[in-house]
PDB file of N, CA and C in Angstrom:
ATOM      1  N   UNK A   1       3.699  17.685 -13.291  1.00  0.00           N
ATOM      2  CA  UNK A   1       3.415  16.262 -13.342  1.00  0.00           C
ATOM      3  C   UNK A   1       4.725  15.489 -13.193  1.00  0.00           C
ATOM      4  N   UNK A   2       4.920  14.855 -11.938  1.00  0.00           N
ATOM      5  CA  UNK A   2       6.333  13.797 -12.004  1.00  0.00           C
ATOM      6  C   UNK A   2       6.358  12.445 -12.951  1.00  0.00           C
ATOM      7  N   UNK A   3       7.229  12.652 -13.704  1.00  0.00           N
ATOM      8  CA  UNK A   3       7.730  11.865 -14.340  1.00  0.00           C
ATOM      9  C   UNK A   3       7.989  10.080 -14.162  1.00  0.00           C
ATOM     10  N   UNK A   4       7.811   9.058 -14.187  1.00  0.00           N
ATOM     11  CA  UNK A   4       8.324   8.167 -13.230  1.00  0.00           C
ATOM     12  C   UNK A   4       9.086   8.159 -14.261  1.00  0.00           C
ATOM     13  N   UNK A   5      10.294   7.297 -14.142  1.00  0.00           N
ATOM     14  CA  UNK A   5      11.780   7.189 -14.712  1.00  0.00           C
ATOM     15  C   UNK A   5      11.353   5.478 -15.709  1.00  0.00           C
ATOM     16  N   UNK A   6      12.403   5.851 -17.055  1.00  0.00           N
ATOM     17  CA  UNK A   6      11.805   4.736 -17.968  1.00  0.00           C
ATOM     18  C   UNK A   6      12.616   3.022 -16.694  1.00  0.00           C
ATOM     19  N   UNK A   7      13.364   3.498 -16.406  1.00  0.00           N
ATOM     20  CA  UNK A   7      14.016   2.608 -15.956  1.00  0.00           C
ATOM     21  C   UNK A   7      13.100   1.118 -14.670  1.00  0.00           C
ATOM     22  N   UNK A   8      12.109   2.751 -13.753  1.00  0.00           N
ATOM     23  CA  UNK A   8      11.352   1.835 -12.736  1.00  0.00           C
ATOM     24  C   UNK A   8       9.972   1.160 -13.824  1.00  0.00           C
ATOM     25  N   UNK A   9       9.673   1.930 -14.621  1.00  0.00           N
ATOM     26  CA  UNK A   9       8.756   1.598 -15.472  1.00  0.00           C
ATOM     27  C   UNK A   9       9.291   0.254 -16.590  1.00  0.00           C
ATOM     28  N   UNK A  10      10.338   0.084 -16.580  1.00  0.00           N
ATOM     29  CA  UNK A  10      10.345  -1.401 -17.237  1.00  0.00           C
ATOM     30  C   UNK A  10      10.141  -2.658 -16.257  1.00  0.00           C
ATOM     31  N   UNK A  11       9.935  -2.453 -15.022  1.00  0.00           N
ATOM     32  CA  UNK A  11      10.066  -3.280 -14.215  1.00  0.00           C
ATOM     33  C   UNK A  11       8.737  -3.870 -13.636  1.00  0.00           C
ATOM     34  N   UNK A  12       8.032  -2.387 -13.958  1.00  0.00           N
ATOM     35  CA  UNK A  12       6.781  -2.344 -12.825  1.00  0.00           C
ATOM     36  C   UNK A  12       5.120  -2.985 -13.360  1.00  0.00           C
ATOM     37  N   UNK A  13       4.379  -3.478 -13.138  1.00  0.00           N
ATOM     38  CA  UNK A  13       3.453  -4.496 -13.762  1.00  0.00           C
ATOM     39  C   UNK A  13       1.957  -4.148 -13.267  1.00  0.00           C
ATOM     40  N   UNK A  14       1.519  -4.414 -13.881  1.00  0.00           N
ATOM     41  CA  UNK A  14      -0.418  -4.253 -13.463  1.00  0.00           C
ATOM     42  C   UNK A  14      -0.372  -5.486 -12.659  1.00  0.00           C
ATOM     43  N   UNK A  15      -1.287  -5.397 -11.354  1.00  0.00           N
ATOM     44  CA  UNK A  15      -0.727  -6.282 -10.296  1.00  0.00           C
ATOM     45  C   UNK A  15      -2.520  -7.119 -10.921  1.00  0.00           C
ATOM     46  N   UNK A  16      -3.139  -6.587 -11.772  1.00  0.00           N
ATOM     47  CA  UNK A  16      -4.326  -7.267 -11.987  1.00  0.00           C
ATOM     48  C   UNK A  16      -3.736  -8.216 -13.811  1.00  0.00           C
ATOM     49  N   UNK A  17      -3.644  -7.821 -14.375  1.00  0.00           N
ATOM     50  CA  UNK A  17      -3.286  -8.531 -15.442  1.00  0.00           C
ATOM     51  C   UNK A  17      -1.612  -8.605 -15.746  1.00  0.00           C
ATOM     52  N   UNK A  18      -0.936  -8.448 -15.159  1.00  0.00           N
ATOM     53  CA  UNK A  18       0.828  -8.647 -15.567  1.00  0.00           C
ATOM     54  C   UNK A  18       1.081  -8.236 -16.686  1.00  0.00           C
ATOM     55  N   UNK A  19       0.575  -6.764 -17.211  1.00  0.00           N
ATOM     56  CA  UNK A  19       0.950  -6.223 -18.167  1.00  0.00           C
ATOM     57  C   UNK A  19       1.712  -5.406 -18.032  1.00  0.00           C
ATOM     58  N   UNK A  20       2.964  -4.896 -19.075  1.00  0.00           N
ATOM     59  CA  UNK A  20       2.980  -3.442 -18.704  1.00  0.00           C
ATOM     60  C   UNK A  20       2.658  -2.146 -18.446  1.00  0.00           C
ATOM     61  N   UNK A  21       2.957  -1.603 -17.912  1.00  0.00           N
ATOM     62  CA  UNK A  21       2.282   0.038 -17.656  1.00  0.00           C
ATOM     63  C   UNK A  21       2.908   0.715 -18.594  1.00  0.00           C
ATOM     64  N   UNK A  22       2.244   2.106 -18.987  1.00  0.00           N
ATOM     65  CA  UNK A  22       3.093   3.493 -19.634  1.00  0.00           C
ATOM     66  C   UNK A  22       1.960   4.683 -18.739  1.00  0.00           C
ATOM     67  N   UNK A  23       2.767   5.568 -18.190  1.00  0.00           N
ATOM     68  CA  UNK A  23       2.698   6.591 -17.886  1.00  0.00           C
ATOM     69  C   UNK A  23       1.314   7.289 -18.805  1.00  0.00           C
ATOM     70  N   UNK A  24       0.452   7.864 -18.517  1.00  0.00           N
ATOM     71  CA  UNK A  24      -0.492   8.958 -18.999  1.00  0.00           C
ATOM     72  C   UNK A  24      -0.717   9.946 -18.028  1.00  0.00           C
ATOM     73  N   UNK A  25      -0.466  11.413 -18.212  1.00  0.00           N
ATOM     74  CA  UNK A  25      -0.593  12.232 -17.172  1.00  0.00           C
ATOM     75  C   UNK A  25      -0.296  11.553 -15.919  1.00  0.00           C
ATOM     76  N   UNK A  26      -1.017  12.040 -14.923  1.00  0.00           N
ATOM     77  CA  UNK A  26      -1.151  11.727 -13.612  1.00  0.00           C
ATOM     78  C   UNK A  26      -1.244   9.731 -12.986  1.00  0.00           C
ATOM     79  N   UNK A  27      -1.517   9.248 -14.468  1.00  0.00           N
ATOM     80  CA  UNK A  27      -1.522   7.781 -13.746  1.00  0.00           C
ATOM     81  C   UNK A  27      -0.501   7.007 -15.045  1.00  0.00           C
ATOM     82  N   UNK A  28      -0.742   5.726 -14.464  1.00  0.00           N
ATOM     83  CA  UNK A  28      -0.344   4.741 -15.253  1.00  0.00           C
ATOM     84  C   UNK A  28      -1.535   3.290 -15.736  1.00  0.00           C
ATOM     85  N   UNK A  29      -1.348   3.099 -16.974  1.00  0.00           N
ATOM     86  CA  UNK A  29      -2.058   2.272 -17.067  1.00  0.00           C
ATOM     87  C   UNK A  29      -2.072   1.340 -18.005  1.00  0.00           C
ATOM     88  N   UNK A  30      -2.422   0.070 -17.715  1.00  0.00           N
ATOM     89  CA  UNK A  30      -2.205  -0.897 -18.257  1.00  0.00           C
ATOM     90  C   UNK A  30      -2.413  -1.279 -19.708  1.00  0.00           C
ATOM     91  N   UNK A  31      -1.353  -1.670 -20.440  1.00  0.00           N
ATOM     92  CA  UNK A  31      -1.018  -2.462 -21.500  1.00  0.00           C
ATOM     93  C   UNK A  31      -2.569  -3.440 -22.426  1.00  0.00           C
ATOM     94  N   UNK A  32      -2.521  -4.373 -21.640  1.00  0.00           N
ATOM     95  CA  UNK A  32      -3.870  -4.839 -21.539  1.00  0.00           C
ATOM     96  C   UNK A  32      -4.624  -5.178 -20.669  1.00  0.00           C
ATOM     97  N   UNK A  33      -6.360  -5.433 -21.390  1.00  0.00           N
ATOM     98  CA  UNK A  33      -7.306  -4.878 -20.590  1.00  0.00           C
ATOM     99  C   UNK A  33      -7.623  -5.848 -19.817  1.00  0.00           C
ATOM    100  N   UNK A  34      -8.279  -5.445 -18.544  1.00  0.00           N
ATOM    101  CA  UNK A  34      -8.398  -6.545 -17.478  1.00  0.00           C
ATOM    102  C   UNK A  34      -9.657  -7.313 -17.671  1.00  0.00           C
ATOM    103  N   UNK A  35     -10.339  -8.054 -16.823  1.00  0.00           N
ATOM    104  CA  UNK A  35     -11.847  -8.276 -17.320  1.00  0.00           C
ATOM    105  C   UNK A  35     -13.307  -7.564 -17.597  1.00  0.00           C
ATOM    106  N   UNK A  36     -13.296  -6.466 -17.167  1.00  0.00           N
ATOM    107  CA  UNK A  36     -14.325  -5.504 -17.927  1.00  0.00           C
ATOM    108  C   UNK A  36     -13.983  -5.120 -19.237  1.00  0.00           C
ATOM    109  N   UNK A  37     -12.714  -5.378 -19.848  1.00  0.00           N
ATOM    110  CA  UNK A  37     -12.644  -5.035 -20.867  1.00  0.00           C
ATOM    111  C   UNK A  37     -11.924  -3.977 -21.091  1.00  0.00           C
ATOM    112  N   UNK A  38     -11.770  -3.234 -19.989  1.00  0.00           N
ATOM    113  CA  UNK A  38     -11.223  -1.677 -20.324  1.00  0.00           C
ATOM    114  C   UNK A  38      -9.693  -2.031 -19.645  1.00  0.00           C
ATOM    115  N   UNK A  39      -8.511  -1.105 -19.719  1.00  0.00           N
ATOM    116  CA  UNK A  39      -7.335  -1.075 -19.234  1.00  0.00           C
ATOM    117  C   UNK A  39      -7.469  -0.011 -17.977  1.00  0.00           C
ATOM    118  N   UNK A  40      -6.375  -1.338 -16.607  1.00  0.00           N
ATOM    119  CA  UNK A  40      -6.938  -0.811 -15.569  1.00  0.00           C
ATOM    120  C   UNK A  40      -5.676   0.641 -15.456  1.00  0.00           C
ATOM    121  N   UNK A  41      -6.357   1.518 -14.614  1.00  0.00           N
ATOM    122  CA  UNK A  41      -5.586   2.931 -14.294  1.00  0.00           C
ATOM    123  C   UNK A  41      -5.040   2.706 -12.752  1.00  0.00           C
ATOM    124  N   UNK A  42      -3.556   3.472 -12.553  1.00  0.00           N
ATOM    125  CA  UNK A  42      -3.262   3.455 -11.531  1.00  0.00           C
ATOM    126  C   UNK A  42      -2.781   4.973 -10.897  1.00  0.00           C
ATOM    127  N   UNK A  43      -3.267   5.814 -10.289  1.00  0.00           N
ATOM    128  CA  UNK A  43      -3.200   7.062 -10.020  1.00  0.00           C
ATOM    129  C   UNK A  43      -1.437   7.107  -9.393  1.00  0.00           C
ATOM    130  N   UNK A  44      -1.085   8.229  -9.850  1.00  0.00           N
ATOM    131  CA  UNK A  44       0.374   8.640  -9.048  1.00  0.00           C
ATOM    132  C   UNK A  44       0.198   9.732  -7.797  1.00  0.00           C
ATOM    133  N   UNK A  45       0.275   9.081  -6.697  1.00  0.00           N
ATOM    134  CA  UNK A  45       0.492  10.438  -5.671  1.00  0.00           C
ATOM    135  C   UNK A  45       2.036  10.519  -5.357  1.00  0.00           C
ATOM    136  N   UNK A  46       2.182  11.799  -5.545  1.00  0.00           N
ATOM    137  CA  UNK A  46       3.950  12.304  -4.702  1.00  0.00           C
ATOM    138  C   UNK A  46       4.716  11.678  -5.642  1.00  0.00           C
ATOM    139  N   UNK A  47       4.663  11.184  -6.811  1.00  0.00           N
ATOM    140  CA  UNK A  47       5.429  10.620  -7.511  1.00  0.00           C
ATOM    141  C   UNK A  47       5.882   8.873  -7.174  1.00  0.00           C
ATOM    142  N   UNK A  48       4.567   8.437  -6.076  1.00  0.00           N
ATOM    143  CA  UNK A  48       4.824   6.978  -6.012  1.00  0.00           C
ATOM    144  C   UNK A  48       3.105   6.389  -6.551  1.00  0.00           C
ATOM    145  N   UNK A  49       3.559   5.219  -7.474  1.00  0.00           N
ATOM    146  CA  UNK A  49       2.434   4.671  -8.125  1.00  0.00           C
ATOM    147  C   UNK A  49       1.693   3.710  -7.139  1.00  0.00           C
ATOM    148  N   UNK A  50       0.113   4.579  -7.282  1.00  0.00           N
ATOM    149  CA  UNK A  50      -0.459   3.402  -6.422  1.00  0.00           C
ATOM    150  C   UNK A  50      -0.926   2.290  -7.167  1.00  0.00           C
ATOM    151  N   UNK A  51      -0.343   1.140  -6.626  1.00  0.00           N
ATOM    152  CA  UNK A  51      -0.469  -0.015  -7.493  1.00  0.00           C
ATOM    153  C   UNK A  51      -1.672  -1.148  -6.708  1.00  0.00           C
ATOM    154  N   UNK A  52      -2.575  -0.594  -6.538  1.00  0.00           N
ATOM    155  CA  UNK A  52      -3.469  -1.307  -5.749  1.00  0.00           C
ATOM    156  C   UNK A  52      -5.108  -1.759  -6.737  1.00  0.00           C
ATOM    157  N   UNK A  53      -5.287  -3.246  -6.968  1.00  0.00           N
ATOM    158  CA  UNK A  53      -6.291  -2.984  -7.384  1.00  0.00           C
ATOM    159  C   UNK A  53      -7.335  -2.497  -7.601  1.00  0.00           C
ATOM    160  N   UNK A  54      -8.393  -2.109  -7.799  1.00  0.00           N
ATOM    161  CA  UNK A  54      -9.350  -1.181  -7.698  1.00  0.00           C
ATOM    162  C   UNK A  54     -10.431  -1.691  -6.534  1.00  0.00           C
ATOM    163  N   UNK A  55     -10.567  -3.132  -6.244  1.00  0.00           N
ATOM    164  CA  UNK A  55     -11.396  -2.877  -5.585  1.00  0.00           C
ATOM    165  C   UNK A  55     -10.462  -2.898  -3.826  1.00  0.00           C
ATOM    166  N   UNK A  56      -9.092  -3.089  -4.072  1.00  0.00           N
ATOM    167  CA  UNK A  56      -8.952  -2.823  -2.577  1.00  0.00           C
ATOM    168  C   UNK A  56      -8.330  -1.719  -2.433  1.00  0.00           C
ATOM    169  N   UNK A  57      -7.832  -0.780  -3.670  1.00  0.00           N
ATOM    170  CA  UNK A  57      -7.937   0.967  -2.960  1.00  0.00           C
ATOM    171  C   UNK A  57      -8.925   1.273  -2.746  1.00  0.00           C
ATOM    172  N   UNK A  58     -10.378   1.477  -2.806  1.00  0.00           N
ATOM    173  CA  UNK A  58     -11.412   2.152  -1.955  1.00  0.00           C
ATOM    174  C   UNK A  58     -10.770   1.493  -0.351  1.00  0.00           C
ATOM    175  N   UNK A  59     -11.000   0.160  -0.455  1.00  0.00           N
ATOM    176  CA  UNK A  59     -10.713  -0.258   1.079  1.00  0.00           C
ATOM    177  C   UNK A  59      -9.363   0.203   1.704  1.00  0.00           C
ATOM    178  N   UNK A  60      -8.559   0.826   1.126  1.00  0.00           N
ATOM    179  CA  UNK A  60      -7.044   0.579   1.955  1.00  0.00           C
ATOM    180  C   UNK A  60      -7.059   3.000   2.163  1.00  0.00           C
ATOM    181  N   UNK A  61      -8.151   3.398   1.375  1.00  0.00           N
ATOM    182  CA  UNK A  61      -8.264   4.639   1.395  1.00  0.00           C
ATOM    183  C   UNK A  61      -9.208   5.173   2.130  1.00  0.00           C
ATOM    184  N   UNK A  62     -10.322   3.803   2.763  1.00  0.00           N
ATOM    185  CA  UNK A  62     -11.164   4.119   3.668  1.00  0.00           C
ATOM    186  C   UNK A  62     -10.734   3.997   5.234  1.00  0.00           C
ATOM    187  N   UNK A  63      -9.992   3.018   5.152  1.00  0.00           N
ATOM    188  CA  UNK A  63      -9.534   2.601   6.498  1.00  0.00           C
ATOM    189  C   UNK A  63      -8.304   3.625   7.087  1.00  0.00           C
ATOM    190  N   UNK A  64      -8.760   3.859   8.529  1.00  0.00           N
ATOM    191  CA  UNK A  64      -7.787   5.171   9.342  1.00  0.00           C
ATOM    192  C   UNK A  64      -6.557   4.188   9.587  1.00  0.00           C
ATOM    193  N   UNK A  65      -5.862   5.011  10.227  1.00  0.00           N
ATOM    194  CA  UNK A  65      -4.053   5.008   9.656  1.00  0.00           C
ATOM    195  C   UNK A  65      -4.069   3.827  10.927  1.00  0.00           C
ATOM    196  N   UNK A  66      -5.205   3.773  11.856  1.00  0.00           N
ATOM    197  CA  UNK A  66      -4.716   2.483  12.770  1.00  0.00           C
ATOM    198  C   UNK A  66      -5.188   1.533  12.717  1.00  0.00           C
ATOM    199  N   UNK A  67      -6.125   1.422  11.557  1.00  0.00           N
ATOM    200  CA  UNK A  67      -6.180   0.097  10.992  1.00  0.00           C
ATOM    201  C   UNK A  67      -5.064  -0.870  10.200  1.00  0.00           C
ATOM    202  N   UNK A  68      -4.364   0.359   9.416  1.00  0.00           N
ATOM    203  CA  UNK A  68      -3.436   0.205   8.103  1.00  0.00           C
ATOM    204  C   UNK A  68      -1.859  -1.292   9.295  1.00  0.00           C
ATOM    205  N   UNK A  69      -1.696  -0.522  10.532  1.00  0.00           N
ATOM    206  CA  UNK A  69      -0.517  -1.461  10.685  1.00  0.00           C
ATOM    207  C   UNK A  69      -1.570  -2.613  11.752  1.00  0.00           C
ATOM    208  N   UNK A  70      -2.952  -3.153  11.861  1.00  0.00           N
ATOM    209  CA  UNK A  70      -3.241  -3.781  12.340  1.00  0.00           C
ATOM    210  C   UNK A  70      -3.956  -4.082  13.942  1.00  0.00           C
ATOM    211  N   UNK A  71      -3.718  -2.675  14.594  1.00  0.00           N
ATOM    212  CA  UNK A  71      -3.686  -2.743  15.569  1.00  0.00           C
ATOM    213  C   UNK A  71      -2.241  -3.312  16.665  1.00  0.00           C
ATOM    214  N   UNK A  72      -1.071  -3.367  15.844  1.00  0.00           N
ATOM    215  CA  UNK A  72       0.137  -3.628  16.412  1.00  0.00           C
ATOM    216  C   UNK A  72       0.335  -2.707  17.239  1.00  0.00           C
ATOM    217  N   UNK A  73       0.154  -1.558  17.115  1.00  0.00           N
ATOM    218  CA  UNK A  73       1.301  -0.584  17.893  1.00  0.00           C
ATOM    219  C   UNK A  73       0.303  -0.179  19.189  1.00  0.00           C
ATOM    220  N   UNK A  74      -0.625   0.000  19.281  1.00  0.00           N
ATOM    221  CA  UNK A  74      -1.470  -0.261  20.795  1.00  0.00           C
ATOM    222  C   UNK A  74      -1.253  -1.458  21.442  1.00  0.00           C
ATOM    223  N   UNK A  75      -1.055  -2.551  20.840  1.00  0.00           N
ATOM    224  CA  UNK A  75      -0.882  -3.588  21.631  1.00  0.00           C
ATOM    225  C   UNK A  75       0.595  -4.083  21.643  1.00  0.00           C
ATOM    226  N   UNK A  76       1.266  -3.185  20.917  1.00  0.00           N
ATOM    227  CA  UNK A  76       2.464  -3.405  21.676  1.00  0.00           C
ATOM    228  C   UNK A  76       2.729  -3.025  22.660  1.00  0.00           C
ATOM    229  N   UNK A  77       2.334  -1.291  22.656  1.00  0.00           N
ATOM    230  CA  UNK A  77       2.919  -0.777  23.734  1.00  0.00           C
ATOM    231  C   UNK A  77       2.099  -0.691  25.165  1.00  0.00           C
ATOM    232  N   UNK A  78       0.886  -2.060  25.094  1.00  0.00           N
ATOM    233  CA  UNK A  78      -0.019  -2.460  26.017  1.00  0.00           C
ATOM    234  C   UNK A  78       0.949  -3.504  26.487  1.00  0.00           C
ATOM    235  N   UNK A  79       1.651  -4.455  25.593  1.00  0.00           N
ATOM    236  CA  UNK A  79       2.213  -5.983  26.270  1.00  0.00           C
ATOM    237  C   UNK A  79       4.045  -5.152  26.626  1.00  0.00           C
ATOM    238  N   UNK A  80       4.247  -3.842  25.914  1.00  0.00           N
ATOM    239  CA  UNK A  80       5.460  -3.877  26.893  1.00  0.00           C
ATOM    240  C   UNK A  80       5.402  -3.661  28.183  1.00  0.00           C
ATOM    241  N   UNK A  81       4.411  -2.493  28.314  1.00  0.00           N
ATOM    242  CA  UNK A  81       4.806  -2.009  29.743  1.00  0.00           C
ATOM    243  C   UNK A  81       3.797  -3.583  30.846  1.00  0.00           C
ATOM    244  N   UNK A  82       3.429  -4.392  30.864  1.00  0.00           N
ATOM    245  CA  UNK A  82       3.303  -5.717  31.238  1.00  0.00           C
ATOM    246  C   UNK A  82       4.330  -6.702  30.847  1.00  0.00           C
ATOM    247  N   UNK A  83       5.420  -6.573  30.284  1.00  0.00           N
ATOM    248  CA  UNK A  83       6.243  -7.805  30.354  1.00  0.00           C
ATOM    249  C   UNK A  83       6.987  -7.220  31.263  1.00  0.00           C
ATOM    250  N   UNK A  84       7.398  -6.047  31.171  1.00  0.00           N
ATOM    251  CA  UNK A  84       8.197  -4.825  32.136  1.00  0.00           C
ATOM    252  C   UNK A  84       8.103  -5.573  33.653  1.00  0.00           C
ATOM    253  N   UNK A  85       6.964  -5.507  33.961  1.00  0.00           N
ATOM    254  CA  UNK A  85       6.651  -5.880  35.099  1.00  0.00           C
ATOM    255  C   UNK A  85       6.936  -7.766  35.457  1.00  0.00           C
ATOM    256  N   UNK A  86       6.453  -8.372  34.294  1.00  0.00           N
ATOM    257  CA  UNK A  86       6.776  -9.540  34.884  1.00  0.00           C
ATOM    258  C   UNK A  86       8.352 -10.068  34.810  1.00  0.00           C
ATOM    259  N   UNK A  87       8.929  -9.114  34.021  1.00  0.00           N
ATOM    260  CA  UNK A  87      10.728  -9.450  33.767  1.00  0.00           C
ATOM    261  C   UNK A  87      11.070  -9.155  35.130  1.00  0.00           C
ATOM    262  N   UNK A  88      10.717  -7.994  36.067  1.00  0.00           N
ATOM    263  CA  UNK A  88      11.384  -7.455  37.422  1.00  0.00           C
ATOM    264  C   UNK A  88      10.467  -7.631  38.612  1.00  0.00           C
ATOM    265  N   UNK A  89      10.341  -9.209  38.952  1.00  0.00           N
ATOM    266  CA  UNK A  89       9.494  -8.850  40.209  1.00  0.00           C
ATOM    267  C   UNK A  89       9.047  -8.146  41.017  1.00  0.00           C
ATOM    268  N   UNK A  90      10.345  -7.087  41.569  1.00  0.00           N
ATOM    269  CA  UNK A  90      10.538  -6.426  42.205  1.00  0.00           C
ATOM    270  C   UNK A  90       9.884  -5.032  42.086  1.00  0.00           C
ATOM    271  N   UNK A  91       9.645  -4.803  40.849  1.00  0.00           N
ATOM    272  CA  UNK A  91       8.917  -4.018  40.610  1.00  0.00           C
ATOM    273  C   UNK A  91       7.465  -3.473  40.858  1.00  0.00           C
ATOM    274  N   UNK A  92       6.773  -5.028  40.345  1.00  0.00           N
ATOM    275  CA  UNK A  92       5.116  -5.521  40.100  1.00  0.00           C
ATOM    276  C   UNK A  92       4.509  -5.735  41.707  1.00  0.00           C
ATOM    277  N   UNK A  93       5.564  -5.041  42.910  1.00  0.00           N
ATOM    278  CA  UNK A  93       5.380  -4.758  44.651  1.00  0.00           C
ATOM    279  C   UNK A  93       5.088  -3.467  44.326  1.00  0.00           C
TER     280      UNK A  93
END
């Protein structure tokens, strides 16, 4: 079980109630309780805390990896090789 360090843990906050966290096994979890009443949990993978509310980790764990940057990187490398062409006239013959 990785440890997180007391040091990142004084810093780090329940992004749902601005409480502090303490470490329990495998997650971290909040200080105080959010609005159901209960204190929310934040799972550790690889030793980085996922700090995502609960209802948008289902969504950010459902969605494939080319949703995650937006659809940027297809349409980048759709508008480079077209600026390519309109930077060198000479070319777009």
């Amino acid at each position: 079980m990785p440890k997180i360090s007391p040091d990142l843990l004084s810093v780090l906050r329940c992004p749902v109630t601005g409480s502090t966290l303490v470490q329990e096994g495998e997650e971290l979890v909040s200080t105080a309780a959010g609005d159901s009443g209960e204190k929310l949990r934040y799972a550790i993978e690889d030793g980085i805390p996922l700090l995502l509310p609960p209802e948008l980790l289902s969504a950010a764990t459902a969605a494939s990896s080319d949703q995650h940057d937006g659809g940027r990187a297809s349409a980048a490398s759709g508008s480079a090789s077209s600026s390519s062409a309109a930077e060198d006239p000479a070319s777009a013959e």
